[in-house]
Protein backbone atom coordinates (compact mmCIF):
# COMPACT_ATOMS: atom_id res chain seq x y z
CA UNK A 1 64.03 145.46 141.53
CA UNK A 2 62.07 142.66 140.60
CA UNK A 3 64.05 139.05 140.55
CA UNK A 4 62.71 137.51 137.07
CA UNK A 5 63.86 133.86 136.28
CA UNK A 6 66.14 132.86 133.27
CA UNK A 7 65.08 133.71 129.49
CA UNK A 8 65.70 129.93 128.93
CA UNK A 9 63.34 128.57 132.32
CA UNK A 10 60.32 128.52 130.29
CA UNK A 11 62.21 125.66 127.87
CA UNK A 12 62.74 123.09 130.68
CA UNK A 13 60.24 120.01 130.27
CA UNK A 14 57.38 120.17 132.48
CA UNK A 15 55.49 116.83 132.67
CA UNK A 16 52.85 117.55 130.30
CA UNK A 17 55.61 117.90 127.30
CA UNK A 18 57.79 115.05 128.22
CA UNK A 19 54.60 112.73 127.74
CA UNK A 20 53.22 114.04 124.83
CA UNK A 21 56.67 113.82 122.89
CA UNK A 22 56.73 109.83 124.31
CA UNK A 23 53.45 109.34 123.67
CA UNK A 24 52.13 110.72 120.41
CA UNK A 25 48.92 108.93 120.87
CA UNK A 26 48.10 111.50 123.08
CA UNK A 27 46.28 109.33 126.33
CA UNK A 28 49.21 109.88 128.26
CA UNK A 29 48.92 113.84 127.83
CA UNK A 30 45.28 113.76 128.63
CA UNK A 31 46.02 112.26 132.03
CA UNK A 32 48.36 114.76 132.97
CA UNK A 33 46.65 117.67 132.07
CA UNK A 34 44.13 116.60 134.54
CA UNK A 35 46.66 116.45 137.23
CA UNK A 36 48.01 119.67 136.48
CA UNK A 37 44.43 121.23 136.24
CA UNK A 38 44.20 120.10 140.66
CA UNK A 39 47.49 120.60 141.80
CA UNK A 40 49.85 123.49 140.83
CA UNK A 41 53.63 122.05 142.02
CA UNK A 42 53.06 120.36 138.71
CA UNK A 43 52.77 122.90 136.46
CA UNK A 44 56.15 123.91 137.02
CA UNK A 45 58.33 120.66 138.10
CA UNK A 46 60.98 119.72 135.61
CA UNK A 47 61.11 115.91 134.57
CA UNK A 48 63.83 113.96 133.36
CA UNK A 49 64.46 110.77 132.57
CA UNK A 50 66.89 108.69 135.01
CA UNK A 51 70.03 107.57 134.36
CA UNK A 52 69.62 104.36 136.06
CA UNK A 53 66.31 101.72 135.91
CA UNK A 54 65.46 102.47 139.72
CA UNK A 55 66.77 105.79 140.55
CA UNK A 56 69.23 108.76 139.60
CA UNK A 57 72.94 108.66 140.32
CA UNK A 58 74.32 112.64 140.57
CA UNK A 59 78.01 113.49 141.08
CA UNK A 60 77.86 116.24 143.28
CA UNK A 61 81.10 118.55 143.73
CA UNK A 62 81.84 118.87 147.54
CA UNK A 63 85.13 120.79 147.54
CA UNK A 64 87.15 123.72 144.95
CA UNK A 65 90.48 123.76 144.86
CA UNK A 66 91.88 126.99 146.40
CA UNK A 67 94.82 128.54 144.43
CA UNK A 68 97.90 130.39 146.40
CA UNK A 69 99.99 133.13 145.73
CA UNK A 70 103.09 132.53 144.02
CA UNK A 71 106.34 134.06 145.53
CA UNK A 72 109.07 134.51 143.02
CA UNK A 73 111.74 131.52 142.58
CA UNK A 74 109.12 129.59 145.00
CA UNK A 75 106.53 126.92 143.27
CA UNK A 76 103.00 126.11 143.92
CA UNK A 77 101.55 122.60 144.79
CA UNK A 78 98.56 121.13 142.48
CA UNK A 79 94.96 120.70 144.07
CA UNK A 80 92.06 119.44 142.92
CA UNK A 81 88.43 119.41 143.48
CA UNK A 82 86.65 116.60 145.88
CA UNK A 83 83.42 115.44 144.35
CA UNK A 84 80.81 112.80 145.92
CA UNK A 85 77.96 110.51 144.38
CA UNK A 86 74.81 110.68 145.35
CA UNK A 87 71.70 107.86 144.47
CA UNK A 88 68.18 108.97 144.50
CA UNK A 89 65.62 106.22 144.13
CA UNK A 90 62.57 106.16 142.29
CA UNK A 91 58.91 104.45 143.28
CA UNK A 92 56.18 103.02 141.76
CA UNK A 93 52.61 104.59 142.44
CA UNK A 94 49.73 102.21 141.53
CA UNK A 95 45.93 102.05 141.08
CA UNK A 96 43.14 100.24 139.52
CA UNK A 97 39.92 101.65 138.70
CA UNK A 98 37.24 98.93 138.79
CA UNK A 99 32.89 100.18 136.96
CA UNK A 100 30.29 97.89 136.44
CA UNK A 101 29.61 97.68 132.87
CA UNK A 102 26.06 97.79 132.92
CA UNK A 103 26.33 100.99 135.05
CA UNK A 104 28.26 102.28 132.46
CA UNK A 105 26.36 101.61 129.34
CA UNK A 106 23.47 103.62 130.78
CA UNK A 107 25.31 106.85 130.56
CA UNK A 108 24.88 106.28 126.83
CA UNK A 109 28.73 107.23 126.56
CA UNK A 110 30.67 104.46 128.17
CA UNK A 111 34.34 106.02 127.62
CA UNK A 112 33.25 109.35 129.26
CA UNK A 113 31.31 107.69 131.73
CA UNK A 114 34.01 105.29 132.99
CA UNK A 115 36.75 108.76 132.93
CA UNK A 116 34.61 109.97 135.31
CA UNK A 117 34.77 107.40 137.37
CA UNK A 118 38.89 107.12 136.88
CA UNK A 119 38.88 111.06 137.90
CA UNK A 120 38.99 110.26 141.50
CA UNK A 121 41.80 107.79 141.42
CA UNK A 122 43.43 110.65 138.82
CA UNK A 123 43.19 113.14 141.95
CA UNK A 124 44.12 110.27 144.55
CA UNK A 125 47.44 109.58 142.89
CA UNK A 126 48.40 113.61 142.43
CA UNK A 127 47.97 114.24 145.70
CA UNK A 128 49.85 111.20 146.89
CA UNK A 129 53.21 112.34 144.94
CA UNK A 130 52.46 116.04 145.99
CA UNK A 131 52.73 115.18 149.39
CA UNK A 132 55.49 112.38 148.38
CA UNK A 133 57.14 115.41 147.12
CA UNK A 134 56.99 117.64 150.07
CA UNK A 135 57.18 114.98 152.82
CA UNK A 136 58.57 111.61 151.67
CA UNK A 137 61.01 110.14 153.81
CA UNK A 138 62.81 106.73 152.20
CA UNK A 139 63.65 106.59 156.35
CA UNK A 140 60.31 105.89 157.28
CA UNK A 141 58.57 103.85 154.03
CA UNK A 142 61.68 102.86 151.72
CA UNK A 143 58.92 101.91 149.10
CA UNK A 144 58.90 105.95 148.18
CA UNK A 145 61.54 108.45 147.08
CA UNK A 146 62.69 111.43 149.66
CA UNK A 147 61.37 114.33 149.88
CA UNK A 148 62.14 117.39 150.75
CA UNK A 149 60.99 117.72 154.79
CA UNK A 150 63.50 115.27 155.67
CA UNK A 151 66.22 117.34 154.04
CA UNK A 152 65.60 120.59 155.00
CA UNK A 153 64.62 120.12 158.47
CA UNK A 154 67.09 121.78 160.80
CA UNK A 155 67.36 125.49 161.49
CA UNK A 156 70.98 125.57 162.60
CA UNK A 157 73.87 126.05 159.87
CA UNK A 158 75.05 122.29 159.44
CA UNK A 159 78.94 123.01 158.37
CA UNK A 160 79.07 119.55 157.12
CA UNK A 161 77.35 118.85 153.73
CA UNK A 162 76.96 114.91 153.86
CA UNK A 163 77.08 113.05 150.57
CA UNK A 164 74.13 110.77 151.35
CA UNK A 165 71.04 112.36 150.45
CA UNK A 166 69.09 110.74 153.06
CA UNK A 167 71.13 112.32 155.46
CA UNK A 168 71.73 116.10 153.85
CA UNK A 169 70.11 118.73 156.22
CA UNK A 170 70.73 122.44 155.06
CA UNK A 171 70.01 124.42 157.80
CA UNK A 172 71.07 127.43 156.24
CA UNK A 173 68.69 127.38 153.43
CA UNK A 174 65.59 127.01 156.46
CA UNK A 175 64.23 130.28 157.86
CA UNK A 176 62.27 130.00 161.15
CA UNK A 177 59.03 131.98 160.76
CA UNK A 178 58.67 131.91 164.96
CA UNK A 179 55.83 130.03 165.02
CA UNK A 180 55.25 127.46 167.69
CA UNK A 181 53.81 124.09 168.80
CA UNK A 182 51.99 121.13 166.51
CA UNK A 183 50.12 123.68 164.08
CA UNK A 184 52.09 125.70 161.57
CA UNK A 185 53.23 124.92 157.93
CA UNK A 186 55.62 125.86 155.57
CA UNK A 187 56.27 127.95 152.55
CA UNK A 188 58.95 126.85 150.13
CA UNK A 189 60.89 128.42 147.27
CA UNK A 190 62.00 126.44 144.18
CA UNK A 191 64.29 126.54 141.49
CA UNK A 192 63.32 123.66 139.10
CA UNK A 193 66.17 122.61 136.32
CA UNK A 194 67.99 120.49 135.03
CA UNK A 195 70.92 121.00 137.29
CA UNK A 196 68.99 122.32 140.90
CA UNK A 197 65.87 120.15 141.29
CA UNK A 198 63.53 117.87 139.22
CA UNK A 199 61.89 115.11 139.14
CA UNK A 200 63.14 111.68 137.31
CA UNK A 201 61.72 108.86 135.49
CA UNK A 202 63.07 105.69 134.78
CA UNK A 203 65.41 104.53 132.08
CA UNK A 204 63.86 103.54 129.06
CA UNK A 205 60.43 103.93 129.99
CA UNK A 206 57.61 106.77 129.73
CA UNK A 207 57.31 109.49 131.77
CA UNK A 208 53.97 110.30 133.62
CA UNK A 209 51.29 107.99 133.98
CA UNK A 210 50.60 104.76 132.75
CA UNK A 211 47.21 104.46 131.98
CA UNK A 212 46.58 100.45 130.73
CA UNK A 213 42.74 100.12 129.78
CA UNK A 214 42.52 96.29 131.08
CA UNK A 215 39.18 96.08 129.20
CA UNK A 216 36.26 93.91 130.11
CA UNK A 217 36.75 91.55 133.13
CA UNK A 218 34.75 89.79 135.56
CA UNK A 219 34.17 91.74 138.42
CA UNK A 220 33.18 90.32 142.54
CA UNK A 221 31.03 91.83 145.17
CA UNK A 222 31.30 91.99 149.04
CA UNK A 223 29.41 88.13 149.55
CA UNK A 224 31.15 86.59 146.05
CA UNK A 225 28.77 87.34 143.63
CA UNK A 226 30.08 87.98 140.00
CA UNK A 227 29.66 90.08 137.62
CA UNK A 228 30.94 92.30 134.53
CA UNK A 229 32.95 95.06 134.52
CA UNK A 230 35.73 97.51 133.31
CA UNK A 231 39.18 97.98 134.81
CA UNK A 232 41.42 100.56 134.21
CA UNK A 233 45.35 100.18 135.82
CA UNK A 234 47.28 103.33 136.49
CA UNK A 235 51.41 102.89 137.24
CA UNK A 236 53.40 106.32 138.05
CA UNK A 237 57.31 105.90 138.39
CA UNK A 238 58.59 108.57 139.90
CA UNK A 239 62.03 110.41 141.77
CA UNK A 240 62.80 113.42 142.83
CA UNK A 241 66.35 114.90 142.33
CA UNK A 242 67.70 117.56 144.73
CA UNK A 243 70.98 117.96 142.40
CA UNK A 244 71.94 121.33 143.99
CA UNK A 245 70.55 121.94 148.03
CA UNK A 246 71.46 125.39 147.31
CA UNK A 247 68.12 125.91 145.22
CA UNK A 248 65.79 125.05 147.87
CA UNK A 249 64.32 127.47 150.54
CA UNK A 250 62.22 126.43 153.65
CA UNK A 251 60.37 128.77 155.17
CA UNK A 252 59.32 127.04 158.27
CA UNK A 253 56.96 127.09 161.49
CA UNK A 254 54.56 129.54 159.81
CA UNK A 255 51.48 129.36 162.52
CA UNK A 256 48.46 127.84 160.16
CA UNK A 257 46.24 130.78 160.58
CA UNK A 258 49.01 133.05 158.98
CA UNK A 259 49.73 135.25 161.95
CA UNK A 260 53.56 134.72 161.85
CA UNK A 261 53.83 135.48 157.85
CA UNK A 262 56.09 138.21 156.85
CA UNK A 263 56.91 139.29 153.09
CA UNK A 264 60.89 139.81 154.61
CA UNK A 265 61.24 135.97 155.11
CA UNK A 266 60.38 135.63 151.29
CA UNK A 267 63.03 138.59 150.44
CA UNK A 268 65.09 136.53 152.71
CA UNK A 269 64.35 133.27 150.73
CA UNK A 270 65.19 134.84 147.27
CA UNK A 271 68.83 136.21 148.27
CA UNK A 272 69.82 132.39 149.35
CA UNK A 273 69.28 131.42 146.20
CA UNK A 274 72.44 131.89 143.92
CA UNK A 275 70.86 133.20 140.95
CA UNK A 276 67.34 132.43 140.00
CA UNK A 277 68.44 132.18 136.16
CA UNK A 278 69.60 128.62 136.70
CA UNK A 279 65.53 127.18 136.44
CA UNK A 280 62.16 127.74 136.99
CA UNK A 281 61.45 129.47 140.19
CA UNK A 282 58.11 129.52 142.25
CA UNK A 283 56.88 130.00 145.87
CA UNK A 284 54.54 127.19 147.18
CA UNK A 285 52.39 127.73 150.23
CA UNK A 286 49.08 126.58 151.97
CA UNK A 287 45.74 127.83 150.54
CA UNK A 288 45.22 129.61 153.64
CA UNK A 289 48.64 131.91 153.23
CA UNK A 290 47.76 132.02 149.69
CA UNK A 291 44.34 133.50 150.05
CA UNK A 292 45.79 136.83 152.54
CA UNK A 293 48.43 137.06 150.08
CA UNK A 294 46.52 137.30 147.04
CA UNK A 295 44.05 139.72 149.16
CA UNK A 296 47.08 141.81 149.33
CA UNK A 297 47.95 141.68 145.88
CA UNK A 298 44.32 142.71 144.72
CA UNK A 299 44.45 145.21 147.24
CA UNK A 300 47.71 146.51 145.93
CA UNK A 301 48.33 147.05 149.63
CA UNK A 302 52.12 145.65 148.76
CA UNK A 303 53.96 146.63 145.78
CA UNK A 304 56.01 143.80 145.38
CA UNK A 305 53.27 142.13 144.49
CA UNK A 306 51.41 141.74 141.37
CA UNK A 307 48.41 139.85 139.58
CA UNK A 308 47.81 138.89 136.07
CA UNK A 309 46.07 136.67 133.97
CA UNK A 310 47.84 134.20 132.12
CA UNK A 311 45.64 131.84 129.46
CA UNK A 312 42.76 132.64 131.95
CA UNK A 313 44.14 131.74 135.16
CA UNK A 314 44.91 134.43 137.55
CA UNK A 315 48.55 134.03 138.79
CA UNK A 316 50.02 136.32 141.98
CA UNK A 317 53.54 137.02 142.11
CA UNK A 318 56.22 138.59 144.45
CA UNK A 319 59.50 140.15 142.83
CA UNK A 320 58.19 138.72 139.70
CA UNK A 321 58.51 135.25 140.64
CA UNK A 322 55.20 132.82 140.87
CA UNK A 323 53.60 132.01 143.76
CA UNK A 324 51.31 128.86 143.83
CA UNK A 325 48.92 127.16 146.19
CA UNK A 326 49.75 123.50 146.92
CA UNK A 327 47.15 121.47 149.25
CA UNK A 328 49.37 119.05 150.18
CA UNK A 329 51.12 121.16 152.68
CA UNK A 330 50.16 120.45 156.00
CA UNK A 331 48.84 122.74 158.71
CA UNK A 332 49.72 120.66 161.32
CA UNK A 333 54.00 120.33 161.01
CA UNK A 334 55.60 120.24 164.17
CA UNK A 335 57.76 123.28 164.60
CA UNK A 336 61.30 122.36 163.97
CA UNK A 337 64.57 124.01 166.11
């Protein structure tokens, strides 16, 4: 039997609709379709505002009370539950784009001309909070939120949930793959939502990228020489919210060249997750796991797999849930014990 998401998964905010309800102009919008056009994780990442300026503050519920039996003529003691808070920060991802404006006028279409040139900074900052995503670590450069590496990075069961998130290691939602050595990668399942996993903006302010045309300005070169130009700023605030470990599967030490990779550790992955109807689910791997798999599902050599076309973009999935490449992952993790 197929595992198919929620009814209601396809209703939580992705990034694209959260900017074009703040920003009816529609410039926002534009710039995130573009970033959803190079790297998939985004097409299915739930964002939410913040409910603090810098970061998210989530009450997490660490222990149920645990009711007796009551022997006649004999009473029972009152318990309650044990909750914890837990603070997930937010950065700030910057740019500037910087065209000469004679360079520009040439084209004959200056606008178009100078989004071209802002394209590569577009792809520069997706793939930064891709990877910011997948392998942040607050630890290491405080200046960015955690990600989800540093959390999920133990294969033992750790008994003891911690209630600082920089600290949380779920071994029991990692599944060793047996690969070996300085060269294999990871493949992770997802449940986005509002209550598993998503990714936060700050109070009172826009989600997505802020894209400030800074107009004409005079521009220098290498020995000092000036001259006129256009400059474009781009500002992305960003978090990530891991609300509920439970919805987060780690396939790791996957050797890079895909001879460890087994459908069973995705079967695995899917029973860990409580129920799938909570959010959005999707598998994320490297391209090169990616391409054998959808080889397989074109093949129809496995039938839990399938491919369709959805608004003209082909889309494989296993047990009827997604499964998406993502560049960002690296081939060259170090496998983990």
């Amino acid at each position: 039997m197929a595992f198919v998401p929620g009814v209601n998964a396809t209703n939580y905010p992705t990034l694209t609709d959260v900017a074009k309800r703040l920003d009816p102009d529609g410039k926002v919008a534009k710039i995130v379709e573009l970033l959803t056009e190079t790297n998939e994780i985004l097409d299915d990442a739930v964002w939410l505002e913040s409910n603090l300026p810098t970061g998210h503050r989530t009450t997490v519920r660490t222990d149920i009370p645990s009711p007796v039996w009551r022997r006649l003529n004999y009473g029972v003691k009152p318990t309650k539950s044990k909750t914890t808070q837990v603070d997930d920060t937010i950065g700030m991802l910057e740019d500037y784009a910087e065209v000469d404006k004679d360079l520009a006028m040439l084209n004959g279409n200056t606008a178009e001309f100078r989004m071209s040139e802002d394209r590569p900074h577009i792809e520069g900052l997706n793939q930064t909070l891709s990877t910011t995503i997948l392998y942040g670590d607050t630890t290491v450069d405080p200046e960015k939120f955690m990600g989800l590496t540093p959390r999920y990075n133990v294969l033992a069961i750790n008994t003891t949930k911690i209630g600082n998130a920089n600290a949380q290691t779920y071994g029991e939602h990692v599944i060793g793959a047996g690969g070996t050595g300085s060269d294999t990668c990871s493949i992770w399942l997802i449940v986005w939502g509002p209550n598993t996993v998503f990714m936060t903006f700050p109070k009172g302010s826009k989600a997505g990228i802020l894209h400030e045309d800074l107009g004409e300005v005079t521009l220098f070169d290498d020995d000092g020489g000036r001259f006129q130009g256009y400059r474009t700023h781009y500002q992305w605030k960003a978090g990530m919210c891991v609300r509920d470990w439970r919805y987060v599967v780690r396939i790791a030490n996957e050797e890079a060249d895909g001879t460890t990779f087994d459908y069973k550790n995705m079967v695995k992955a899917l029973y860990r997750i409580p129920t799938l109807g909570m959010g959005r689910a999707a598998f994320y791997m490297p391209r090169q796991i990616m391409a054998q798999v959808a080889i397989d599902a074109a093949e129809k050599s496995n039938a839990a797999l399938s491919l369709n076309e959805v608004f003209g973009k082909r889309v494989v999935s296993f047990w009827g849930v997604p499964l998406r490449q993502v560049d960002s992952l690296l081939l060259t993790e170090t496998a983990i014990t």
